[in-house]
C-alpha atoms as a PDB file:
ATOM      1  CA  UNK A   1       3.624  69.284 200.070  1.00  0.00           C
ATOM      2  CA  UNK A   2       1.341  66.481 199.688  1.00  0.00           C
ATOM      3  CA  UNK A   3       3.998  64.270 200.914  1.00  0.00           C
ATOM      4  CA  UNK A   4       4.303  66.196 204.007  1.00  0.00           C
ATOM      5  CA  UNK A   5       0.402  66.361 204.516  1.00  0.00           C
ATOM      6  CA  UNK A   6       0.163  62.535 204.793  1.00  0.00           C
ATOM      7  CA  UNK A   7       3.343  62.431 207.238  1.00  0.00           C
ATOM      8  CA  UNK A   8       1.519  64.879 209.794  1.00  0.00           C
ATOM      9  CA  UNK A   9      -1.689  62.970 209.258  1.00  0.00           C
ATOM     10  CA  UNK A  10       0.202  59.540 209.896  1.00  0.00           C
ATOM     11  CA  UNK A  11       1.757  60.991 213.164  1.00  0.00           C
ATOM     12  CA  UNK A  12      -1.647  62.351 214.353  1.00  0.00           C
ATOM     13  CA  UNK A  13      -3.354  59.177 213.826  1.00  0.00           C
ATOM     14  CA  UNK A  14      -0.294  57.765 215.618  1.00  0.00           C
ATOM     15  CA  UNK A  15      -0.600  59.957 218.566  1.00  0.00           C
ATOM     16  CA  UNK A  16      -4.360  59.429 218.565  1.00  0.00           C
ATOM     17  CA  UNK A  17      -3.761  55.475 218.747  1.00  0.00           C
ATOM     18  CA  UNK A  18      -1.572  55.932 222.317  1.00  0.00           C
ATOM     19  CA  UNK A  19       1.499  55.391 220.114  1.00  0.00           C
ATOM     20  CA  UNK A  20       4.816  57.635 221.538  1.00  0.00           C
ATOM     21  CA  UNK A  21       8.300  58.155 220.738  1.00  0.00           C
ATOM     22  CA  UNK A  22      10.536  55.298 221.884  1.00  0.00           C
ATOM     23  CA  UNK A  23      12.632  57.561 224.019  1.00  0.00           C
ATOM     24  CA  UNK A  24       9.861  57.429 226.757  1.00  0.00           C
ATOM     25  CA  UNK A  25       9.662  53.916 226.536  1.00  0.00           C
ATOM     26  CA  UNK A  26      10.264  51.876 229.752  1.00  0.00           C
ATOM     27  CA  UNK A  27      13.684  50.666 230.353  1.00  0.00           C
ATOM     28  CA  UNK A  28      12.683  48.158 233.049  1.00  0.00           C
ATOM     29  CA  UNK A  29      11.742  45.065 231.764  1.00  0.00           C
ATOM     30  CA  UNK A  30       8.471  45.688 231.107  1.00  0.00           C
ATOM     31  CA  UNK A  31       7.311  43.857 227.686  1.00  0.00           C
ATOM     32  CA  UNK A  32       5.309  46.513 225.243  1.00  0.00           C
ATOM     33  CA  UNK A  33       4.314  46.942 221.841  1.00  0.00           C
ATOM     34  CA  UNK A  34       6.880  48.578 219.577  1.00  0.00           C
ATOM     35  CA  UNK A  35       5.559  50.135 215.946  1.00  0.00           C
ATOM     36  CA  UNK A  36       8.182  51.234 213.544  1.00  0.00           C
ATOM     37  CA  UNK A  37       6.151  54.542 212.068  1.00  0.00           C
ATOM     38  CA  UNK A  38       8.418  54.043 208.612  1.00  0.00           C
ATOM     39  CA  UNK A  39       7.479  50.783 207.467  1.00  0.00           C
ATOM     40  CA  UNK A  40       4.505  50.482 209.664  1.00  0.00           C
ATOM     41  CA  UNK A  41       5.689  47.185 211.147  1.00  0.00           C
ATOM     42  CA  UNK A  42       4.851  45.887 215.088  1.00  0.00           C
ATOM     43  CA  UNK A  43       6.448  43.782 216.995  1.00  0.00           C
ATOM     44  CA  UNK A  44       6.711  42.607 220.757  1.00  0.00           C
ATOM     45  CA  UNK A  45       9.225  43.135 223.343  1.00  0.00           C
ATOM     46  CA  UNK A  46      11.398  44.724 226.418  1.00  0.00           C
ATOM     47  CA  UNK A  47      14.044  46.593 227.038  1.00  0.00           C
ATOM     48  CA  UNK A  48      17.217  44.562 227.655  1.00  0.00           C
ATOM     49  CA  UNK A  49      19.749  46.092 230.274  1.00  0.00           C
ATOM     50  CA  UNK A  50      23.251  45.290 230.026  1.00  0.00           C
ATOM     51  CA  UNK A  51      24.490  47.718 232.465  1.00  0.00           C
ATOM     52  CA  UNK A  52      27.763  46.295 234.208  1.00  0.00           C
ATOM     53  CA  UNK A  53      27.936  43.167 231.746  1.00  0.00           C
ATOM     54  CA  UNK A  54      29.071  45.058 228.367  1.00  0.00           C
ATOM     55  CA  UNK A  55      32.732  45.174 227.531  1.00  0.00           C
ATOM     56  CA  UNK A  56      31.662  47.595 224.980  1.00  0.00           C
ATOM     57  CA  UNK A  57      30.232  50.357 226.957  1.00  0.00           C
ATOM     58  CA  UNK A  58      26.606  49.708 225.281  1.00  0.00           C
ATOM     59  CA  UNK A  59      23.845  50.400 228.240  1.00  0.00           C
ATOM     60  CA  UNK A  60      21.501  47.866 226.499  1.00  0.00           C
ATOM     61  CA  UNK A  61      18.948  47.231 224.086  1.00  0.00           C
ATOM     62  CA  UNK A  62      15.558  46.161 222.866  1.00  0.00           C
ATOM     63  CA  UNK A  63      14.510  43.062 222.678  1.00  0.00           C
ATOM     64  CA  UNK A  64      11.889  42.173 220.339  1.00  0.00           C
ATOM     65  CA  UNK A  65       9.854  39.050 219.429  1.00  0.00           C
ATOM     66  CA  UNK A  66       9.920  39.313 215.503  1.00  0.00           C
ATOM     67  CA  UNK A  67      13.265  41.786 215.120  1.00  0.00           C
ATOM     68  CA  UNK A  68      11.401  43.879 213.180  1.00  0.00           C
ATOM     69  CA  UNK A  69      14.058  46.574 212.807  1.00  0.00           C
ATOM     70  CA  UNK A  70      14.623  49.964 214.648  1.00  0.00           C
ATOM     71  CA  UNK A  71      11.415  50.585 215.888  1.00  0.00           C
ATOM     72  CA  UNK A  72      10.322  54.432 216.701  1.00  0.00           C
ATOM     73  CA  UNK A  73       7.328  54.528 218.902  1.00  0.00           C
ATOM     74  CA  UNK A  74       6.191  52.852 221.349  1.00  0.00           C
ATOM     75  CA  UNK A  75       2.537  51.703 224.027  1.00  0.00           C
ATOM     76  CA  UNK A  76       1.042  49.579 226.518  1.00  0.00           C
ATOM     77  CA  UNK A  77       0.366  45.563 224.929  1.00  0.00           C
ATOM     78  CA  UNK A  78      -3.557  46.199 223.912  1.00  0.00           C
ATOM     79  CA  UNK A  79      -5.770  43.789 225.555  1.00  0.00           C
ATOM     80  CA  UNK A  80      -8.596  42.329 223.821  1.00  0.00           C
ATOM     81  CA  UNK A  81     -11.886  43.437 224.216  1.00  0.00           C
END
């Protein structure tokens, strides 16, 4: 249960941060910041759209700076203060 507790509070505290699920992430080009929610690692980067140029059928895929893995939410790049 306590396991559980500290999973809901992580995704609050996610939410709360303007972090959401990558599936509403922009598929245009637009560069954002990506967080991976299970390891807690960020990274950089855009979507990349192969549409019409893959032999394989795949649509395309995101391209980050460090290749930090499969990464589950997504915001805007924060700008400084």
């Amino acid at each position: 249960m306590e396991d559980e507790n500290k999973k809901a509070w992580a995704l609050l505290l996610r939410m709360a941060d303007g972090w959401k699920d990558i599936t509403t992430a922009p598929k245009d080009g637009t560069r954002i910041e990506f967080l991976n929610a299970d390891s807690g690692l960020k990274d950089i980067g855009y979507w990349c759209d192969y549409k019409g140029q893959s032999m394989t059928g795949i649509e395309g895929e995101w391209n980050t700076e460090l290749g930090n893995g499969d990464m589950t939410h997504w915001r805007p790049i924060q700008r400084e203060p």
